[in-house]
Protein backbone atom coordinates (compact mmCIF):
# COMPACT_ATOMS: atom_id res chain seq x y z
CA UNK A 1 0.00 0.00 0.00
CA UNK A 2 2.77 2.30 0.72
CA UNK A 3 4.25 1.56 -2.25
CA UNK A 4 1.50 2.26 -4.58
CA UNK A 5 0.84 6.08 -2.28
CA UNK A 6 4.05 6.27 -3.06
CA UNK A 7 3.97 5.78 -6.96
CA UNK A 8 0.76 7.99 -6.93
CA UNK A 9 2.64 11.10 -5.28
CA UNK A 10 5.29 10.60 -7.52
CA UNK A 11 2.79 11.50 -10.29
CA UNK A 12 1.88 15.16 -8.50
CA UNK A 13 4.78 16.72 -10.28
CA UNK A 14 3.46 15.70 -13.82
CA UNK A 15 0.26 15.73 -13.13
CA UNK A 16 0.66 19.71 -12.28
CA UNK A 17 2.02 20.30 -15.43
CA UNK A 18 0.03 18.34 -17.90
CA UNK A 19 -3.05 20.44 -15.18
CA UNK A 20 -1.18 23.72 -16.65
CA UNK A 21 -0.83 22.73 -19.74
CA UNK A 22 -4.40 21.23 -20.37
CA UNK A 23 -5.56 25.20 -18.81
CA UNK A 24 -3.21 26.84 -21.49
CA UNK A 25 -5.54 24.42 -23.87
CA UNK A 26 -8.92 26.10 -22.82
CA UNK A 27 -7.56 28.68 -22.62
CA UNK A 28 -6.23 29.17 -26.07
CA UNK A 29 -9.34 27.76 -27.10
CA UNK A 30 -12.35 29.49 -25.44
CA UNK A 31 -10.70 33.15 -26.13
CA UNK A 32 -9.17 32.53 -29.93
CA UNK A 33 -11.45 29.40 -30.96
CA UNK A 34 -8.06 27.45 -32.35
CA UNK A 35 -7.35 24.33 -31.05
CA UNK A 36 -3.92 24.42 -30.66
CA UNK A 37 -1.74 21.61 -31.82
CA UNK A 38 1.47 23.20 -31.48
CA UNK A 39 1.29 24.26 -28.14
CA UNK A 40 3.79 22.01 -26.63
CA UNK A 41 6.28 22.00 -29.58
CA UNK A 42 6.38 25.76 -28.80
CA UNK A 43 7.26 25.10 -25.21
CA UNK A 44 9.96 22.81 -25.68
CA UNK A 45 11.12 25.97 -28.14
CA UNK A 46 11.55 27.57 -25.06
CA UNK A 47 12.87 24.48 -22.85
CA UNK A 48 15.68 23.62 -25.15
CA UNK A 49 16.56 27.89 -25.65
CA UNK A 50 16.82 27.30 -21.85
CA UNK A 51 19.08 24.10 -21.91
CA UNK A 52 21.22 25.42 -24.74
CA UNK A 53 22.03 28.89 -22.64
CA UNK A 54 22.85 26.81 -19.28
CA UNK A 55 25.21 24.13 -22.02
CA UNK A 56 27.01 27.74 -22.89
CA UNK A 57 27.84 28.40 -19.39
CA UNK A 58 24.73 31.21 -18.66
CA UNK A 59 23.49 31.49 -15.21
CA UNK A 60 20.23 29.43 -14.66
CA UNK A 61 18.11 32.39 -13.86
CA UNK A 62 18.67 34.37 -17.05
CA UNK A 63 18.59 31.58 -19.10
CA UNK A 64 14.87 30.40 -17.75
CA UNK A 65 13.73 33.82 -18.52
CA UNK A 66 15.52 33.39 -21.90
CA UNK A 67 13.86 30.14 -22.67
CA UNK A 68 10.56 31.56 -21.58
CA UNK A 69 10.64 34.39 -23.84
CA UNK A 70 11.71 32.28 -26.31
CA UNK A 71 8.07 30.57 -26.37
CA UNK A 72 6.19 33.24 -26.38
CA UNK A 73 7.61 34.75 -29.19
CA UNK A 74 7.04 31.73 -30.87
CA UNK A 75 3.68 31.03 -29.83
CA UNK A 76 2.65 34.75 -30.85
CA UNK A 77 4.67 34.03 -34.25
CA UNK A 78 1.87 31.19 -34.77
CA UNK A 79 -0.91 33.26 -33.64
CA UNK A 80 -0.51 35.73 -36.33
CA UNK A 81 -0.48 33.17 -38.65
CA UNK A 82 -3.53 31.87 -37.61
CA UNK A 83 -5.31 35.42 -37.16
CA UNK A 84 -3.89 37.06 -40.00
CA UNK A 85 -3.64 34.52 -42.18
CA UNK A 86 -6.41 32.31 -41.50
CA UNK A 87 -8.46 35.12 -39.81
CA UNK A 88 -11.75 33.80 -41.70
CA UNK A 89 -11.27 30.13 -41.59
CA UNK A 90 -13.24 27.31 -39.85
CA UNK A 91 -12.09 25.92 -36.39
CA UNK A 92 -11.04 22.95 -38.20
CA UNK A 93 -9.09 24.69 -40.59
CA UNK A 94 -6.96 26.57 -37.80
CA UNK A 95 -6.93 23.08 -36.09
CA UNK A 96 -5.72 21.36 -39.15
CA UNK A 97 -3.46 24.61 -39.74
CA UNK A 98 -1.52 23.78 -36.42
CA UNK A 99 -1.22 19.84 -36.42
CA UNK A 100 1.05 20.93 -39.73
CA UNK A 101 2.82 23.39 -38.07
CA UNK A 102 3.29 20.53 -34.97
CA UNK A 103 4.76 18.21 -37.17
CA UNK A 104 7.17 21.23 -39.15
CA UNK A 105 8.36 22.08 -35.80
CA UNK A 106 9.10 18.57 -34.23
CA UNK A 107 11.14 17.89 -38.02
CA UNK A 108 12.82 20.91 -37.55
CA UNK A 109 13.33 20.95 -34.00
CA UNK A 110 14.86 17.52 -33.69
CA UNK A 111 17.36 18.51 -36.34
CA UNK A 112 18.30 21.33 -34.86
CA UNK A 113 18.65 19.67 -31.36
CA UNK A 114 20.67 16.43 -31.95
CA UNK A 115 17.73 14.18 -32.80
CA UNK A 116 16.34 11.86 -30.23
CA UNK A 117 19.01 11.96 -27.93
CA UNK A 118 17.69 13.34 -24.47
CA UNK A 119 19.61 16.69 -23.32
CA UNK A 120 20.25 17.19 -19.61
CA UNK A 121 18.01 19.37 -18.40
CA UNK A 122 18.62 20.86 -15.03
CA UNK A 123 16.19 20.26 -11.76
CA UNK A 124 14.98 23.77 -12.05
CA UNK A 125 12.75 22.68 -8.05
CA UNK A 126 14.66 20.67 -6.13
CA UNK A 127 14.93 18.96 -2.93
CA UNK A 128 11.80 17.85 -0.54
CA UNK A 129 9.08 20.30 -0.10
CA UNK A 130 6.72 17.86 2.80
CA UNK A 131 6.72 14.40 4.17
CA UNK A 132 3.28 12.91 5.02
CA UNK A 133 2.60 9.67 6.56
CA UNK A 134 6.19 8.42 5.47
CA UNK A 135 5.83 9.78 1.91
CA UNK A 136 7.93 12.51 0.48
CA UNK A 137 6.07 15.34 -1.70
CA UNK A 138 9.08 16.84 -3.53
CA UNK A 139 9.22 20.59 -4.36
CA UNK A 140 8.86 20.31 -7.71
CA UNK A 141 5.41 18.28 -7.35
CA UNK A 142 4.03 21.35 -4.85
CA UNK A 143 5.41 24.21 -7.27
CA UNK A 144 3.45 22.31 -10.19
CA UNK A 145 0.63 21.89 -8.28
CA UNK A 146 0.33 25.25 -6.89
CA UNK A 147 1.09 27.27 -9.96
CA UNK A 148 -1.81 24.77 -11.87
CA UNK A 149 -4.17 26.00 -8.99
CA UNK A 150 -2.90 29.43 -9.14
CA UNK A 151 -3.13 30.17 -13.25
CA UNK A 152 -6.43 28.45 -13.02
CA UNK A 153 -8.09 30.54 -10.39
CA UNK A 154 -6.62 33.70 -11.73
CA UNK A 155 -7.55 33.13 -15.53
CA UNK A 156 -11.27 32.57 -14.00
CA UNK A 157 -11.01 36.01 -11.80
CA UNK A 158 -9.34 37.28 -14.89
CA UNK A 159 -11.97 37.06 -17.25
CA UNK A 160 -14.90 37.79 -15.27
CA UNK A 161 -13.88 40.55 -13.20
CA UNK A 162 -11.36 42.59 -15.27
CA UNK A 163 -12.37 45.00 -18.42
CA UNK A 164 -9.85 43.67 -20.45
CA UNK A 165 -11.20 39.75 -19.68
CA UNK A 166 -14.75 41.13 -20.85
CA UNK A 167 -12.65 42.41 -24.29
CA UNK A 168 -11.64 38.88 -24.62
CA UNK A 169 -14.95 37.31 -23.43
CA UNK A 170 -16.42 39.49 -26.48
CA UNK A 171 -13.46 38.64 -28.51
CA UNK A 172 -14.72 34.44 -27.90
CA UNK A 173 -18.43 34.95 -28.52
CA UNK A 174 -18.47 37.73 -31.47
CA UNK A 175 -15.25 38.27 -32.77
CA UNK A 176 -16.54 40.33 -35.33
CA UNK A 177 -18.89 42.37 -33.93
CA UNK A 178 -16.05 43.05 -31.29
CA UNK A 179 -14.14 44.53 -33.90
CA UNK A 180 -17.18 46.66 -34.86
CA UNK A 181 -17.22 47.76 -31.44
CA UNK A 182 -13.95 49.06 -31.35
CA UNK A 183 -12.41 45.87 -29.61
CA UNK A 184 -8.15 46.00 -30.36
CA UNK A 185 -9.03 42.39 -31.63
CA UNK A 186 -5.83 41.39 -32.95
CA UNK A 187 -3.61 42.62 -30.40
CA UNK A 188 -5.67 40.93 -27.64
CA UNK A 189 -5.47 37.30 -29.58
CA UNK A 190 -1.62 37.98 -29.97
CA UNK A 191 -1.51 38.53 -26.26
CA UNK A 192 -3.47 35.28 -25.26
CA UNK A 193 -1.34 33.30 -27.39
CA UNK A 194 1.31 34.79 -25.88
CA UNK A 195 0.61 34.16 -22.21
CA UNK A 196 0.11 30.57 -23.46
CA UNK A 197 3.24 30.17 -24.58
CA UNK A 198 5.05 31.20 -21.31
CA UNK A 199 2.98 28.99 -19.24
CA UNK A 200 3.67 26.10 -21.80
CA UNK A 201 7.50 26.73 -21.56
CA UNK A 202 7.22 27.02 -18.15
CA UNK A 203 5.50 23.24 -17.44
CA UNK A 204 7.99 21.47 -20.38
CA UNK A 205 10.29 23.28 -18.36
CA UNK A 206 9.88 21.51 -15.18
CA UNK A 207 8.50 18.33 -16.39
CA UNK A 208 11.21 17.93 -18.33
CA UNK A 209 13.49 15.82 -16.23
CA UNK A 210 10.95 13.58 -15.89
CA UNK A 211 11.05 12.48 -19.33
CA UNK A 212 13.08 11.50 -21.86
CA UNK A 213 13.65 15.21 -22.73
CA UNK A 214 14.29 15.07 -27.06
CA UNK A 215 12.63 17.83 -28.71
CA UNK A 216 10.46 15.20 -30.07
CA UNK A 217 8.95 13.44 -26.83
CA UNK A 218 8.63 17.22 -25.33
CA UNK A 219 6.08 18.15 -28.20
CA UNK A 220 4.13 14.83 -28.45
CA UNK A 221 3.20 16.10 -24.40
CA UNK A 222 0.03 17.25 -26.46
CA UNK A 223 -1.56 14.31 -25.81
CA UNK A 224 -1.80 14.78 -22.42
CA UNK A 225 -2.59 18.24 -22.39
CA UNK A 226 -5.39 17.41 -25.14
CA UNK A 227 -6.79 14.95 -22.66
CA UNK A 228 -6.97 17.17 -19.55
CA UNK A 229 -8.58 19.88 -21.41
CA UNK A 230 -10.92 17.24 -22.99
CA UNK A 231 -11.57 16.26 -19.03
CA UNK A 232 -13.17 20.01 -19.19
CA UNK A 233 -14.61 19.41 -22.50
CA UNK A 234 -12.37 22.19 -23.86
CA UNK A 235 -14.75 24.75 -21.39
CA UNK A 236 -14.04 24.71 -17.82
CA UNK A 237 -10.76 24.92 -16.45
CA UNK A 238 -11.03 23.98 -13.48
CA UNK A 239 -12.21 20.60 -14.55
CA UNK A 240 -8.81 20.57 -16.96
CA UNK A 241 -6.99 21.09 -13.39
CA UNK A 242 -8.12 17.94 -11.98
CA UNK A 243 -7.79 16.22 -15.50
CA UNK A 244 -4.37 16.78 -15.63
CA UNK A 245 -3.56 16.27 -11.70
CA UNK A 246 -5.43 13.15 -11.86
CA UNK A 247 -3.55 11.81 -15.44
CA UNK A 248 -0.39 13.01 -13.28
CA UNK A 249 -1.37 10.51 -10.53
CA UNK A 250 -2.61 7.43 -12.62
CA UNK A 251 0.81 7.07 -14.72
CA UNK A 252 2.38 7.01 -11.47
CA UNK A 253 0.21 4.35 -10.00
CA UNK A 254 1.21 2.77 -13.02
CA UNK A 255 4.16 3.08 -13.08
CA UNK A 256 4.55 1.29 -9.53
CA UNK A 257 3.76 -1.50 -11.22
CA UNK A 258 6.25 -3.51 -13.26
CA UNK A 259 3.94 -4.91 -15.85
CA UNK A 260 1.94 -1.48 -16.15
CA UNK A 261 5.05 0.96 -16.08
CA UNK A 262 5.98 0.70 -19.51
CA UNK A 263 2.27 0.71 -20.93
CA UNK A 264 1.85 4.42 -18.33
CA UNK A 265 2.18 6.44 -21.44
CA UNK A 266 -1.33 4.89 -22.79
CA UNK A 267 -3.42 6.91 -19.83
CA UNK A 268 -3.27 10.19 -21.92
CA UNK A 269 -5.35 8.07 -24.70
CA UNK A 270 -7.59 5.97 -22.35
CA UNK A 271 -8.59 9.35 -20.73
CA UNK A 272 -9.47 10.68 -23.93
CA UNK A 273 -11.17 7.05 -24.85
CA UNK A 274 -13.30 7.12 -21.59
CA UNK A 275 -14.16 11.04 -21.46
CA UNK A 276 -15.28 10.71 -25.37
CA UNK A 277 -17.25 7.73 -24.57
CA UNK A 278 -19.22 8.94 -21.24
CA UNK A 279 -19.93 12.14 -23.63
CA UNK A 280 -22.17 10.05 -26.02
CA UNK A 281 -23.86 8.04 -23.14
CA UNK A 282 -27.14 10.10 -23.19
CA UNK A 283 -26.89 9.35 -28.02
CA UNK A 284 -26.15 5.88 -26.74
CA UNK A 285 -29.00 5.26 -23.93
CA UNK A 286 -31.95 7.14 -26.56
CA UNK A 287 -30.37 4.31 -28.98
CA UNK A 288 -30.58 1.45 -26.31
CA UNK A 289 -34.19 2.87 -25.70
């Protein structure tokens, strides 16, 4: 029993970032009406500008900040594609738009980062942050968990308290009338895409020694994102929180088992299986009837 409480805490710290990157997801979503397939790809952008600086011999600090710029600028460098460029297209065009641009960025970016082969990237939390009932909760797996909670509270009191999250509301609902009305339309998608993009880079960032940390595996951290914000049915974010915190925690129960641990990076897809599946029950049960 210990063992397996054990496995399961060892999850928080991924769980808390697939929870912020599943809220990035909605996010992006619900305010610019692109699901975003790129969205990780553009945070290990930023991850590997990190590693790259701290392999020159940069100080940590600067170099996180570096890195973090790094993906926004390249997440706003998509979003002007998609709002410029493909300002008047379908959801499913701006969809299909970036799943190209996901696969142009993971051919590119492996290149350009030595192919598969895992960089080091540095502990950016360490040491242990509580012990309860004989189990350690690291630092890393609190600081995850706490900035989830935080960016998912604060995007909520965000948008329904401030009169720029009312802009954006507007921006969601009528984008076109909110240009009528004088709405800086363009400039306010930019800047969600933006703030995406840093909270991306900041989650590959410290779920990255976790993994097997090629450019490749970094981006393909979709899937789990995908499947929290599916958890919320691309709408609520708090419900993406506990999607992702909870996808955190079952690959580490699974991964305290020998014949489950190599199989723990199938929970993403069994999420997105079961989730997709309990949203057609009521189709299903008029069909049964």
């Amino acid at each position: 029993m210990d063992s397996l409480l054990t496995s399961a805490v060892a999850g928080l710290s991924a769980g808390g970032a697939y929870a912020i990157l599943g809220v990035c997801v909605v996010f992006t979503f619900r305010l610019v009406a692109v699901v975003n397939f790129t969205a990780t790809a553009l945070g290990a952008v930023g991850a590997f500008t990190m590693v790259f600086l701290i392999e020159a011999g940069y100080p940590t600090f600067p170099a996180v900040l570096t890195g973090i710029v790094a993906g926004t600028v390249s997440s706003v460098v998509v979003g002007f594609v998609t709002t410029v460029w493909f300002s008047g297209a379908s959801q499913t065009v701006k969809a299909a738009v970036t799943a190209a641009l996901l696969v142009c960025f993971i051919a590119l970016g492996l290149r350009l980062t030595g192919g598969q082969h895992p960089r080091a990237f540095p502990d950016l939390i360490g040491g242990e942050g509580l012990r309860i009932a004989g189990v350690t909760i690291t630092a890393a797996s609190l600081f995850s968990i706490a900035m989830a909670v935080v960016l998912t509270f604060a995007v909520e009191q965000f948008l329904a308290r401030t009169r720029t999250g009312l802009q954006l509301r507007a921006l969601s609902e009528k984008p076109m009338a909110a240009e009528l009305l004088g709405i800086p339309v363009r400039p306010l998608a930019l800047g969600v895409w933006g703030l995406s993009g840093a909270m991306t880079t900041v989650a590959l960032m410290l779920i990255a020694p976790l993994r097997s940390p090629d450019f490749g595996s970094l981006s393909l951290l979709v899937v789990p994102a995908f499947a929290a914000a599916l958890v919320g049915m691309f709408n609520s974010f708090r419900a993406a929180l506990a999607g992702g915190i909870l996808i955190g925690v079952i690959e580490g129960l699974a991964s305290g088992f020998v014949e489950l641990a190599q199989y723990r990076s199938a929970v993403p897809f069994l999420v997105i299986l079961a989730v997709l599946l309990w949203s057609q029950r009521g189709a299903r049960w008029d069909e049964a009837r």
